[in-house]
N, C-alpha and C. Protein backbone atom coordinates (compact mmCIF):
# COMPACT_ATOMS: atom_id res chain seq x y z
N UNK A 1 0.84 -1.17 0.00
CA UNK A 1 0.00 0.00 0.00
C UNK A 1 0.89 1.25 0.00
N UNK A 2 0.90 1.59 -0.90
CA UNK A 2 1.27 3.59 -0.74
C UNK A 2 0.73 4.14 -0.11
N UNK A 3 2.02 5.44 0.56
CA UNK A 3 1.45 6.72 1.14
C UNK A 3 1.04 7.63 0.37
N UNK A 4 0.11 8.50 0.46
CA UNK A 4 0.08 9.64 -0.08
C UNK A 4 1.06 10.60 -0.28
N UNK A 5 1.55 10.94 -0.92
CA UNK A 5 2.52 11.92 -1.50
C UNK A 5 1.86 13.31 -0.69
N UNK A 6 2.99 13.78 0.68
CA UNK A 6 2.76 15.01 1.12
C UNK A 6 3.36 16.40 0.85
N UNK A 7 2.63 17.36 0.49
CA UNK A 7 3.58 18.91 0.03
C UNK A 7 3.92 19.43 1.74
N UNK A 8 5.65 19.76 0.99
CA UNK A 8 5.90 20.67 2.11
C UNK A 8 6.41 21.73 1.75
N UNK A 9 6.43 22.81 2.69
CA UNK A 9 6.64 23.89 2.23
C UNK A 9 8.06 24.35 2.68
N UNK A 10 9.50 24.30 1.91
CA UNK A 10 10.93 24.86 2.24
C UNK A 10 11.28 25.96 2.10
N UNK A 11 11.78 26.27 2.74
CA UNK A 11 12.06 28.27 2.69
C UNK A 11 13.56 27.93 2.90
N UNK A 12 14.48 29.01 2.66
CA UNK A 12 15.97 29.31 3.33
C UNK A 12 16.27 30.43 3.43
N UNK A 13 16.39 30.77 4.40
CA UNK A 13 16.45 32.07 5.21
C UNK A 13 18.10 32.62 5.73
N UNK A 14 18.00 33.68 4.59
CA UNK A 14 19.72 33.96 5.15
C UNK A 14 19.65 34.43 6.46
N UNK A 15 20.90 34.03 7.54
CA UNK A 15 21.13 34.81 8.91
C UNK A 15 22.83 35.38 8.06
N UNK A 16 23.22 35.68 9.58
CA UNK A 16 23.76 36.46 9.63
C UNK A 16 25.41 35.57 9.54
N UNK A 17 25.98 36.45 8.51
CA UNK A 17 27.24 35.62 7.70
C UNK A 17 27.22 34.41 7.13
N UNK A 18 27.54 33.33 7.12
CA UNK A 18 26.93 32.63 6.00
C UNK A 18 26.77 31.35 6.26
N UNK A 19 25.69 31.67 7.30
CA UNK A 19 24.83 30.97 7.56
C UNK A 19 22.97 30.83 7.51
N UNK A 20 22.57 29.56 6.36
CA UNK A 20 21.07 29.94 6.25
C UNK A 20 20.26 28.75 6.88
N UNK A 21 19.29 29.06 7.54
CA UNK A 21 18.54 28.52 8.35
C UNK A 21 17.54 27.79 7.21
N UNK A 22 17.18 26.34 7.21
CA UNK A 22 16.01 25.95 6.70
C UNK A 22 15.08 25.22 7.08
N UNK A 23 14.00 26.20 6.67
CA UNK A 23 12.71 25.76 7.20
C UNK A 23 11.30 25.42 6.69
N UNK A 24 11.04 23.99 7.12
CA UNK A 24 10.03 23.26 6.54
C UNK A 24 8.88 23.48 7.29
N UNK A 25 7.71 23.92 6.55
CA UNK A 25 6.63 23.85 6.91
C UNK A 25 6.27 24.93 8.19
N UNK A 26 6.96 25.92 7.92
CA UNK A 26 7.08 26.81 9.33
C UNK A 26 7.95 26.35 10.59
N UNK A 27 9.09 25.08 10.41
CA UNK A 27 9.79 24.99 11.48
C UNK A 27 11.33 24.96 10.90
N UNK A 28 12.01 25.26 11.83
CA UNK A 28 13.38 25.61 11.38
C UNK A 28 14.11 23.86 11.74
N UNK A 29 14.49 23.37 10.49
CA UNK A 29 15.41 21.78 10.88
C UNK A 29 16.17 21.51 10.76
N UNK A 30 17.09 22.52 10.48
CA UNK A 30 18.43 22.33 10.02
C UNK A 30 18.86 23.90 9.48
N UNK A 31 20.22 24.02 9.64
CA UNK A 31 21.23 25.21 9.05
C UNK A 31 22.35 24.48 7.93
N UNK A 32 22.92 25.52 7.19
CA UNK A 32 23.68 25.27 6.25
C UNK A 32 24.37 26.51 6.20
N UNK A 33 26.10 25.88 6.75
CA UNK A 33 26.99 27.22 7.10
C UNK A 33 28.04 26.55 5.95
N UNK A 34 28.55 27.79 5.21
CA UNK A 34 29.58 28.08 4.20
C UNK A 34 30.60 28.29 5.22
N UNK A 35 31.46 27.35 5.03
CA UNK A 35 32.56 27.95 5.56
C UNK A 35 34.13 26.93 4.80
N UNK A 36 35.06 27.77 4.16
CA UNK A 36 36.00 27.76 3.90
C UNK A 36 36.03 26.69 2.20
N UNK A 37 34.81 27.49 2.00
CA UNK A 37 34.34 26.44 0.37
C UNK A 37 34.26 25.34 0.50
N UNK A 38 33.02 24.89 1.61
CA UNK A 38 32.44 23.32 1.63
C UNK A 38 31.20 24.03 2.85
N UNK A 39 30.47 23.23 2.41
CA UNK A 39 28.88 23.11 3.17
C UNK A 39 28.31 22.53 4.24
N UNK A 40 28.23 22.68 5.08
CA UNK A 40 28.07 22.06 6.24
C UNK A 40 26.67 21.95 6.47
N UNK A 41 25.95 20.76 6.89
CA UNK A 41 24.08 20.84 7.05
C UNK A 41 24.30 20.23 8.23
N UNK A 42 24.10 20.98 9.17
CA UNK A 42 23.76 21.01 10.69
C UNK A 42 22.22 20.28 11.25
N UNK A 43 22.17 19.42 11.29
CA UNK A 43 20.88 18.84 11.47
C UNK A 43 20.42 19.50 13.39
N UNK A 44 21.19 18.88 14.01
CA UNK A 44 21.06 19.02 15.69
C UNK A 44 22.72 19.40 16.10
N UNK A 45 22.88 19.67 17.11
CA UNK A 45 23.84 19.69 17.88
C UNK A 45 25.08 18.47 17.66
N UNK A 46 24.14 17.22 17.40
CA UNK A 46 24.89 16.02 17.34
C UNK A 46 24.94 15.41 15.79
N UNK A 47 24.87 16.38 15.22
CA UNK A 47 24.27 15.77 13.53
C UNK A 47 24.87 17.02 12.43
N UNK A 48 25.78 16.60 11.99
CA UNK A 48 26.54 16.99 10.79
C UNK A 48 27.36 16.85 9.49
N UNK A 49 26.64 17.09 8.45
CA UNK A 49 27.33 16.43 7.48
C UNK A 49 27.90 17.57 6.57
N UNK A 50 28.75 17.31 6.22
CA UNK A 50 29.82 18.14 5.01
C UNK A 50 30.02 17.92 3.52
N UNK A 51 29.63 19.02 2.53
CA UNK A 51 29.63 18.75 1.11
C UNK A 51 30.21 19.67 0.49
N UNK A 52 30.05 19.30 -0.98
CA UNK A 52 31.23 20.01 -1.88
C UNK A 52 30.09 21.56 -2.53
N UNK A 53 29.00 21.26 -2.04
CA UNK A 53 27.76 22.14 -2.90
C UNK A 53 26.62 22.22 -1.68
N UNK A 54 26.00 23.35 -2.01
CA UNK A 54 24.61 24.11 -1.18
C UNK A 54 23.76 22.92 -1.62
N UNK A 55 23.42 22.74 -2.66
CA UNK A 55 22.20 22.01 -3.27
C UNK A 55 22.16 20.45 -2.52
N UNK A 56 23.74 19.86 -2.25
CA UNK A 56 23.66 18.20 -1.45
C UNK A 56 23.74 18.57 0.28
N UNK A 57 23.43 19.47 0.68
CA UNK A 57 23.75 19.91 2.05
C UNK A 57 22.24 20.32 2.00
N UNK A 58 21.52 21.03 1.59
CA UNK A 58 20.11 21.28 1.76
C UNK A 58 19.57 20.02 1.73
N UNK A 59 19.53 18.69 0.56
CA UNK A 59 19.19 17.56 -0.18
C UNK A 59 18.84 16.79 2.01
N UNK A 60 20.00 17.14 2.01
CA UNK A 60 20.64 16.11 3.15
C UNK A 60 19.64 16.72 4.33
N UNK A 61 19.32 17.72 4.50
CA UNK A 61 18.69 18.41 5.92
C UNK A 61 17.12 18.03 5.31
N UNK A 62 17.03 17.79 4.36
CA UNK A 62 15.39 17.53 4.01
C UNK A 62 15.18 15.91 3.77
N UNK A 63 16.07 15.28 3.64
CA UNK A 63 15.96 13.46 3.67
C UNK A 63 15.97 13.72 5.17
N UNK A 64 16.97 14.07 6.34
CA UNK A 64 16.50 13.57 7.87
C UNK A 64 15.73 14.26 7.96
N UNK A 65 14.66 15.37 8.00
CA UNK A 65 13.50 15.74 8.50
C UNK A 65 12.60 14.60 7.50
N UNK A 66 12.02 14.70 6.55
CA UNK A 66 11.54 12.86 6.19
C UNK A 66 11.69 11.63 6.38
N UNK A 67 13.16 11.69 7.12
CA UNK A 67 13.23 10.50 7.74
C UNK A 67 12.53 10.36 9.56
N UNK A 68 12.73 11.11 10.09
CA UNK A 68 12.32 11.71 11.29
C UNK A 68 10.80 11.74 11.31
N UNK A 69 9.55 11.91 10.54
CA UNK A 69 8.70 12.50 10.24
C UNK A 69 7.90 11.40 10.97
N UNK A 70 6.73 11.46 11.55
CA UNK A 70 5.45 10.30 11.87
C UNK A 70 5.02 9.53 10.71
């Protein structure tokens, strides 16, 4: 049996230096800080992964909030 296919809504919100906050569905689940030409997607405190591009560092903060999800 399939799930229904759910819309969510992603925003990315620049802060301050270069770091952008992203947020699904009105909640913030992750950051993505530039630093020293590689990408960092900050999931939690204990959760971090590092890439060569913005686009696989966002990819990555939106597979664990779907993975995480009810």
């Amino acid at each position: 049996m399939s799930k229904k296919e759910k819309q969510i809504n992603v925003e990315i919100i620049d802060e301050k230096n270069s770091i952008k906050n992203v947020q699904i569905n009105k909640e913030i689940v992750g950051s993505i800080i530039n630093e020293n030409d590689k990408f960092i997607a900050k999931i939690n405190d204990d959760l971090n992964y590092t890439f060569k591009n913005e686009s696989d560092a966002l990819e990555q903060i939106i597979k664990e909030y779907n993975l995480h999800q009810n």
